[in-house]
N, C-alpha and C. Protein backbone atom coordinates (compact mmCIF):
# COMPACT_ATOMS: atom_id res chain seq x y z
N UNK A 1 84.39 -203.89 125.00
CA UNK A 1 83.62 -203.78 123.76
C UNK A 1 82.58 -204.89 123.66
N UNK A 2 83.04 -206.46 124.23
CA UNK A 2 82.04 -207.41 123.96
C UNK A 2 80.64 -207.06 124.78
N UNK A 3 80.90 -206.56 126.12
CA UNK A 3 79.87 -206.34 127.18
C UNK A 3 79.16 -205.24 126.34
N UNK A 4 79.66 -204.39 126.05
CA UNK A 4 78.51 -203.53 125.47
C UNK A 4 77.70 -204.17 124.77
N UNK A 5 78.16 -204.58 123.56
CA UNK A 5 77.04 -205.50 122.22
C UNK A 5 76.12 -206.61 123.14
N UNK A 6 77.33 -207.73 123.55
CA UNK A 6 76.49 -208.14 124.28
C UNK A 6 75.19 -207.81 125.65
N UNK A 7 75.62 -206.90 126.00
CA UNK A 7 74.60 -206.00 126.71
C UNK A 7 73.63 -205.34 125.87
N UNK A 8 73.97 -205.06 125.22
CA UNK A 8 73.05 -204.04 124.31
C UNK A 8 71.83 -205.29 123.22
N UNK A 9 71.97 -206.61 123.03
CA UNK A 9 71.64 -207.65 122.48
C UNK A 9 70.64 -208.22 123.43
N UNK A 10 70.94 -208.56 124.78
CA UNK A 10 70.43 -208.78 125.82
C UNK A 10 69.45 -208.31 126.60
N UNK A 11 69.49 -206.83 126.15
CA UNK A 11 68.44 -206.29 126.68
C UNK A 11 67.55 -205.56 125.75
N UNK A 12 68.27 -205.15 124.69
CA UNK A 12 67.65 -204.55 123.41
C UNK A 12 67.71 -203.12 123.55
N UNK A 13 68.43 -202.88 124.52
CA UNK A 13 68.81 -201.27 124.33
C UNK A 13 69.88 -201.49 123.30
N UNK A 14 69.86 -200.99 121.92
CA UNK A 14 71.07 -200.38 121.02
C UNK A 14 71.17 -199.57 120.64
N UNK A 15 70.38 -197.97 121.72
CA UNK A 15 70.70 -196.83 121.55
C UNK A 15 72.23 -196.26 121.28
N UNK A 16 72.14 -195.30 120.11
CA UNK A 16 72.93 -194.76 119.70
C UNK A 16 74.46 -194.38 120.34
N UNK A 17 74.37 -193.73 121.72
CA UNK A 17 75.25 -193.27 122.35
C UNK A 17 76.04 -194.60 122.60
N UNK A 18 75.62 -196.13 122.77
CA UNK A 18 76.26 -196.88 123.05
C UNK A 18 76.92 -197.83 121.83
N UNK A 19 76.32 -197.64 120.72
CA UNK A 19 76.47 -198.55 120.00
C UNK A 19 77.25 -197.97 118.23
N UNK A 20 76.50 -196.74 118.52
CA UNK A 20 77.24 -195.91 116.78
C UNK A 20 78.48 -195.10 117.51
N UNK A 21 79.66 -195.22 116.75
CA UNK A 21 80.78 -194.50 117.05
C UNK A 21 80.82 -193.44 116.39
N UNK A 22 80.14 -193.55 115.24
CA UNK A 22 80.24 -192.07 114.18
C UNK A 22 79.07 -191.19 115.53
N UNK A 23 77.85 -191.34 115.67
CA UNK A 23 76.98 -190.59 115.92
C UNK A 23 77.62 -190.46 117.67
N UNK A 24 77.99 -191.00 118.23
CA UNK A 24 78.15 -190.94 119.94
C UNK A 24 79.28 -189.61 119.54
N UNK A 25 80.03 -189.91 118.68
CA UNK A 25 81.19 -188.85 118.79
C UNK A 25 80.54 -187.34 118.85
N UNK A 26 79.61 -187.61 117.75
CA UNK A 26 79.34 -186.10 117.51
C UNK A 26 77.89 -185.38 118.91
N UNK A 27 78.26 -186.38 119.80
CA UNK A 27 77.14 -186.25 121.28
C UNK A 27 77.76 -185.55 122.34
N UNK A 28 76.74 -184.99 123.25
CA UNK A 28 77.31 -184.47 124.17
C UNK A 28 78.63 -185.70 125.44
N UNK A 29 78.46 -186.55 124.70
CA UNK A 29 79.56 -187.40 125.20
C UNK A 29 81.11 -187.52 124.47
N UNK A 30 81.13 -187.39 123.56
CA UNK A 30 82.15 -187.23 122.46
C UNK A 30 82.89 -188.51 121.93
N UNK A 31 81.88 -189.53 123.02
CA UNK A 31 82.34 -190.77 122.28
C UNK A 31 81.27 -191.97 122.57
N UNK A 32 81.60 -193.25 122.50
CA UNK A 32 80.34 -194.20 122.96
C UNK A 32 80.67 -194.22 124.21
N UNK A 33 79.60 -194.36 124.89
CA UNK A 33 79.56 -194.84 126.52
C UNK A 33 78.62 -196.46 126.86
N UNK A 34 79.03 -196.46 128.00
CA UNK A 34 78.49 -198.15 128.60
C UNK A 34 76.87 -197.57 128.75
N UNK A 35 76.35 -198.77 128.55
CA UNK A 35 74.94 -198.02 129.20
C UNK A 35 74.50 -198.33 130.51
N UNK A 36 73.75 -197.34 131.05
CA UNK A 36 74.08 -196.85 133.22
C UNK A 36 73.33 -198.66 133.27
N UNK A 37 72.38 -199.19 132.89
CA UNK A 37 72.07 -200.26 133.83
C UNK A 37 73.00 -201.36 133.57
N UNK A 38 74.01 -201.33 132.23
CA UNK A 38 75.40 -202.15 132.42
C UNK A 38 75.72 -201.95 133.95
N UNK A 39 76.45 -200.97 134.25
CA UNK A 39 77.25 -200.30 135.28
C UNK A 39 76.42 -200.51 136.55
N UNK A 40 75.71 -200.54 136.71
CA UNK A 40 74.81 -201.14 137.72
C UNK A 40 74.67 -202.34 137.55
N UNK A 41 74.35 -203.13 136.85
CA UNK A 41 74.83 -204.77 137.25
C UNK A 41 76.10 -205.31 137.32
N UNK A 42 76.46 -204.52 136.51
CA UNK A 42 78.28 -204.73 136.75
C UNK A 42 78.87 -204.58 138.51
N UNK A 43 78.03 -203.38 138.79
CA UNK A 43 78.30 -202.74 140.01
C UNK A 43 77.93 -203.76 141.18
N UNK A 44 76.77 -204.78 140.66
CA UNK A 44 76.10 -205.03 141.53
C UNK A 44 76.71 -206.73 141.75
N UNK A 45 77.30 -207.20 140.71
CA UNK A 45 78.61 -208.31 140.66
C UNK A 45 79.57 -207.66 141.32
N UNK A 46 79.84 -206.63 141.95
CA UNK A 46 80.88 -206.24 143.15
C UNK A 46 80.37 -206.48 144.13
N UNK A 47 79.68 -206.42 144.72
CA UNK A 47 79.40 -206.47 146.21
C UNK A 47 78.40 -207.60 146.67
N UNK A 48 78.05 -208.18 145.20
CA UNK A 48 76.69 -209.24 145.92
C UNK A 48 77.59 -210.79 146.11
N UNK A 49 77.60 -210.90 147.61
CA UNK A 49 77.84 -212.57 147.72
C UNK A 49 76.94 -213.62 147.41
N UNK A 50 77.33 -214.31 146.71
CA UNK A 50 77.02 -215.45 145.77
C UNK A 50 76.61 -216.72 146.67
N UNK A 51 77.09 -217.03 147.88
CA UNK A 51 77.02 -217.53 148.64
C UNK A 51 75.31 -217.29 149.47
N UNK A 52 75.15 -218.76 150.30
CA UNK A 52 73.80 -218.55 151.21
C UNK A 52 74.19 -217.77 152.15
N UNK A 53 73.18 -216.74 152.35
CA UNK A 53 72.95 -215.97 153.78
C UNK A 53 72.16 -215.62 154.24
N UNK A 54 72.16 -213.97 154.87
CA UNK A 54 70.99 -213.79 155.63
C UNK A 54 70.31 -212.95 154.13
N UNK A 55 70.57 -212.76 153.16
CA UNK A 55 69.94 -211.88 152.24
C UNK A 55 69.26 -212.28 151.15
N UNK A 56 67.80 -212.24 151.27
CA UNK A 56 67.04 -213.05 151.03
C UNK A 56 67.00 -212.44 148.86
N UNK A 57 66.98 -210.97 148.76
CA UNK A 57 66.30 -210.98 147.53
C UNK A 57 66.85 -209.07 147.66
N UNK A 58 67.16 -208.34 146.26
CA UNK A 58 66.80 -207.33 145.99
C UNK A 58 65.48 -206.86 146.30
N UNK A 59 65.35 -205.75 147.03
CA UNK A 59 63.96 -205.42 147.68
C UNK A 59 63.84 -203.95 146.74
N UNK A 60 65.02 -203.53 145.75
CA UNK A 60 65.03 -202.02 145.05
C UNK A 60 65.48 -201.36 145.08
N UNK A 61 65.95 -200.23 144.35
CA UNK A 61 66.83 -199.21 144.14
C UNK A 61 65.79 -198.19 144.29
N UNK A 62 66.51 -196.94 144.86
CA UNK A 62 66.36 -195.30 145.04
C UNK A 62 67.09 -194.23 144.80
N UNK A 63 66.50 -193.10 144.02
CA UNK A 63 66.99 -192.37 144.18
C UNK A 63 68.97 -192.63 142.99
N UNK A 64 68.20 -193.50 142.12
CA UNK A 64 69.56 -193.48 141.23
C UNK A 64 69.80 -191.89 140.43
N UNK A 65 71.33 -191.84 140.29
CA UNK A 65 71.59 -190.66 139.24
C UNK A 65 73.08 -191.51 138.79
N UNK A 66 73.14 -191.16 137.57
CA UNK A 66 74.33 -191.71 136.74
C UNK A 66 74.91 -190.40 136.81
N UNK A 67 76.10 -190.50 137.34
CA UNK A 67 76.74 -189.10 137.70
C UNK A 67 77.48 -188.54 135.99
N UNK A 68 78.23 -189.04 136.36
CA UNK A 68 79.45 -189.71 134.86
C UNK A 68 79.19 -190.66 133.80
N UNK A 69 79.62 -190.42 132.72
CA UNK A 69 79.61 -191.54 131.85
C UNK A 69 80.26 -192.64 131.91
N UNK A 70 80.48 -193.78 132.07
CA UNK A 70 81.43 -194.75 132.08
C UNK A 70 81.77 -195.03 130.21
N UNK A 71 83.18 -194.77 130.25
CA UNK A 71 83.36 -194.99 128.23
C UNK A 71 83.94 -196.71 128.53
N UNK A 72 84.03 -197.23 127.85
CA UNK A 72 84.27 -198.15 127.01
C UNK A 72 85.90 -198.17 127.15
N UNK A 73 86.33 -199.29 128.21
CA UNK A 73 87.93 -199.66 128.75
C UNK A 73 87.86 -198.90 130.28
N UNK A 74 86.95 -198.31 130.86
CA UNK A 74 86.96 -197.74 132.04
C UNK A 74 86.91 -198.73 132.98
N UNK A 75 87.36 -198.94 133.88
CA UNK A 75 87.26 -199.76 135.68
C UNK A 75 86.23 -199.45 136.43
N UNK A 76 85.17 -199.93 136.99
CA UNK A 76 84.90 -199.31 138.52
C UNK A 76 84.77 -199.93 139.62
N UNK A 77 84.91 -199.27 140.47
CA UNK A 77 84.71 -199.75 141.72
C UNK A 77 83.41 -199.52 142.70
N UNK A 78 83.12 -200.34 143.63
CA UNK A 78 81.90 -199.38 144.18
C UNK A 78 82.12 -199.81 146.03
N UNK A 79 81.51 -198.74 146.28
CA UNK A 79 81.85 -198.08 147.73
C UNK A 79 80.30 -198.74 148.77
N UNK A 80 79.99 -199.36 149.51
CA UNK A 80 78.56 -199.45 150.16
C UNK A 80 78.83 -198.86 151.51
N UNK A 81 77.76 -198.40 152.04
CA UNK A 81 77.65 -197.75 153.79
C UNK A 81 76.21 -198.35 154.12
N UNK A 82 75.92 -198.91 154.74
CA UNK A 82 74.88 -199.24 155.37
C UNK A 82 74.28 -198.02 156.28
N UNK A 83 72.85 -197.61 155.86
CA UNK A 83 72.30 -196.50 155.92
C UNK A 83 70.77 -196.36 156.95
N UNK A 84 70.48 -197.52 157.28
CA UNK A 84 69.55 -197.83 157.65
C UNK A 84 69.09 -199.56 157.89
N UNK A 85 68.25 -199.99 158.73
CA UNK A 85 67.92 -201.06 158.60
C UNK A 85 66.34 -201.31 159.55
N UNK A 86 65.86 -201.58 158.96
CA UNK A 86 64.11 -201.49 158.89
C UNK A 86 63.37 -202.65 159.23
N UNK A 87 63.28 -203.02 160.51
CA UNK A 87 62.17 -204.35 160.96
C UNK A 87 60.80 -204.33 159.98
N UNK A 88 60.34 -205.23 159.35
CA UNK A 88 59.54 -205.28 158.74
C UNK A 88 58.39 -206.29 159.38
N UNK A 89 57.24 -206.00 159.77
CA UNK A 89 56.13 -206.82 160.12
C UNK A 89 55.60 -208.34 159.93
N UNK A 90 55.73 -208.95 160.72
CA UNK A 90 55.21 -210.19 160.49
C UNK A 90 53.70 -210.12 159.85
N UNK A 91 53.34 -210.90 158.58
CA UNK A 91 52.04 -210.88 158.87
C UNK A 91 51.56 -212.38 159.33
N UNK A 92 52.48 -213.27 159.52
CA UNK A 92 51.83 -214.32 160.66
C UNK A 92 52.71 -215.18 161.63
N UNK A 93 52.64 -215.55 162.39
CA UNK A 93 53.67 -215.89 163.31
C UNK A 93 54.23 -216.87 162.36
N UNK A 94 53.89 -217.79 161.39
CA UNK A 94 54.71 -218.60 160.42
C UNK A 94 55.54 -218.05 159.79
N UNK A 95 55.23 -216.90 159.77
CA UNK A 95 55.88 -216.39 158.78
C UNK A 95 57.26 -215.62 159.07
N UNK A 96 58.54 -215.96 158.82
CA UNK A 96 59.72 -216.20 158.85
C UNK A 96 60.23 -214.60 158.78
N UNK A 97 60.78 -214.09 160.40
CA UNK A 97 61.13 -212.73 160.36
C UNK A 97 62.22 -212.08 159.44
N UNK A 98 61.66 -211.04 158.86
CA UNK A 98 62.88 -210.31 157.60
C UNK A 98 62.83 -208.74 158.34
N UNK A 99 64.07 -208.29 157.48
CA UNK A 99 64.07 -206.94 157.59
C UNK A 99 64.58 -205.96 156.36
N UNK A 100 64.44 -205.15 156.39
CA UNK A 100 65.23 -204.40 155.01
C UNK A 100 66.47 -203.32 155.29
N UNK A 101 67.34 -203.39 154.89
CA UNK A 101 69.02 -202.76 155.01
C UNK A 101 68.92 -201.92 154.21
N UNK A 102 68.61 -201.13 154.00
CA UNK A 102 69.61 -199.66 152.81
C UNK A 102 70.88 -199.64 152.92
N UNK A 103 71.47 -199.63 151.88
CA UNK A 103 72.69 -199.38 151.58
C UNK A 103 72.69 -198.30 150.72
N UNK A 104 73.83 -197.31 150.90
CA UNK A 104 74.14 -196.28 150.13
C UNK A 104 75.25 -196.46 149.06
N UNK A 105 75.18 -196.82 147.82
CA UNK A 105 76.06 -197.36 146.90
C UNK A 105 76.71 -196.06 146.09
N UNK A 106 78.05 -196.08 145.75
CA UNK A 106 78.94 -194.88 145.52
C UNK A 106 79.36 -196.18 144.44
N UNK A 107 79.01 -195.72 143.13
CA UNK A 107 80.47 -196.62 142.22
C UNK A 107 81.55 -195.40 141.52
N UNK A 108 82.64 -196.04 141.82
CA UNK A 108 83.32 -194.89 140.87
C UNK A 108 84.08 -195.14 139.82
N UNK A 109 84.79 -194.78 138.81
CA UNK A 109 85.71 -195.36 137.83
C UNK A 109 87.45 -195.50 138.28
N UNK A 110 87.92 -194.99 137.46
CA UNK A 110 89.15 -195.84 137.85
C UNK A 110 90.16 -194.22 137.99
N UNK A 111 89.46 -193.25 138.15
CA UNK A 111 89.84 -191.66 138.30
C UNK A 111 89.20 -191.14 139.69
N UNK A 112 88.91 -192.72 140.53
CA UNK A 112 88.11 -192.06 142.07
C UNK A 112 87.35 -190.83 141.33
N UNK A 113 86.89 -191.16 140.55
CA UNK A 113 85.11 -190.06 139.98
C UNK A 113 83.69 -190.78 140.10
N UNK A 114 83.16 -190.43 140.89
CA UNK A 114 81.90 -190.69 140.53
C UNK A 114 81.30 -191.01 140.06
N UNK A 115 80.46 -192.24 139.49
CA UNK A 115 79.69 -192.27 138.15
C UNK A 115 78.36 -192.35 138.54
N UNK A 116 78.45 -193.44 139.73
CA UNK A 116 77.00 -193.42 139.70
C UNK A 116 76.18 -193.69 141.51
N UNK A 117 74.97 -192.64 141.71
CA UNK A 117 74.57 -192.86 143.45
C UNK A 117 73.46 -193.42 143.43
N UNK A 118 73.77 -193.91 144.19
CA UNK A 118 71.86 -194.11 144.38
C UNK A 118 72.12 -195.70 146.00
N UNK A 119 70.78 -195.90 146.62
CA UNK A 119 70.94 -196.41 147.83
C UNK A 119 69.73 -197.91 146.91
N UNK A 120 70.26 -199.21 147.62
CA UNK A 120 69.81 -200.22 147.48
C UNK A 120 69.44 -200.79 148.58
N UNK A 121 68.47 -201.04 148.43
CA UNK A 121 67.62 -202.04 149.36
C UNK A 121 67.53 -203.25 149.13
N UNK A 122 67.93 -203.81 150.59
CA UNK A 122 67.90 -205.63 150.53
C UNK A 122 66.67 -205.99 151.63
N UNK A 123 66.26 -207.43 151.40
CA UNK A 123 65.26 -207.94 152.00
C UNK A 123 66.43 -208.92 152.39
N UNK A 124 66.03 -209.21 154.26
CA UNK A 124 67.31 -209.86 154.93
C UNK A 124 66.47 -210.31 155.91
N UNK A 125 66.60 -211.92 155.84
CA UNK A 125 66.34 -212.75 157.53
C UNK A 125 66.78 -212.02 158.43
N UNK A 126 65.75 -212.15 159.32
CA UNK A 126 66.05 -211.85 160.98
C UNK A 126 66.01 -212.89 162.00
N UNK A 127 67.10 -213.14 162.78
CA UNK A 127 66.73 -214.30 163.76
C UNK A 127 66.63 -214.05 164.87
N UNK A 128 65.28 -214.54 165.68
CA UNK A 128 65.21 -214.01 167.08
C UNK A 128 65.14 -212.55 167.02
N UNK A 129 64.34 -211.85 166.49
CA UNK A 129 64.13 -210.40 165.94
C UNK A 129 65.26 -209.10 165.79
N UNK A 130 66.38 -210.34 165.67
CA UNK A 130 67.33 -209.19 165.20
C UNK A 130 68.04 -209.26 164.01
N UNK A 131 68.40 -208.44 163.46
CA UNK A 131 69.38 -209.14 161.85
C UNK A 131 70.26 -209.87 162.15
N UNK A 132 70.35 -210.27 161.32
CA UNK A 132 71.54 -211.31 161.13
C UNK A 132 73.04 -210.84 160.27
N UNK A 133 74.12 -211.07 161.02
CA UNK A 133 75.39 -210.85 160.59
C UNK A 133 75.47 -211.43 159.58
């Protein structure tokens, strides 16, 4: 309950579905739900190491769909597959080789359901023109 308000304060979404219990009920949801870019940063405090590495910066999301609603006391979990990984061009020999990783991100709730797909892209050092572990 706090993450919602506080989410919803934070970003200034306090659309209805998340925030009125009288009006969410009477929605095609039948009750309040989290809102999807909660669940995606939430999602994204699962899998991002906090720690230095080879991963320089969020390079973007694709191709999102919020499958499911996530309500309010739900769990999730999220699933990654590495989908691709993309040498990206020097534009000067100073300039410090990267590459970009797709990942295919699956989060689900706590009913192994679906909530939400979509593939993320990272910007990642390369050493000696290959990625880095």
């Amino acid at each position: 309950e706090a993450d919602i308000v506080n989410f919803a304060c934070l970003s200034g979404d306090h659309f209805y579905a998340h925030m009125d219990k009288i009006a969410a009920a009477e929605s095609i949801f039948g009750e309040r739900v989290v809102h999807g870019y909660f669940v995606l940063s939430a999602a994204a405090g699962l899998f991002v190491d906090a720690g230095v590495g080879p991963v320089i910066a969020n390079y973007g999301l694709e191709n999102l769909r919020f499958i499911e609603p996530v309500k309010p006391g739900d769990t999730i979990q999220v699933r990654l597959t590495c989908k691709r990984k993309t040498l990206k061009k020097q534009r000067s020999a100073e300039e410090k080789p990267t590459g970009v990783v797709e990942w295919a991100v699956e989060v689900f709730n706590q009913h192994q359901t679906p909530v939400a797909l979509y593939s993320i892209l990272t910007l990642v050092a390369r050493q000696h023109g290959d990625f880095v572990d």
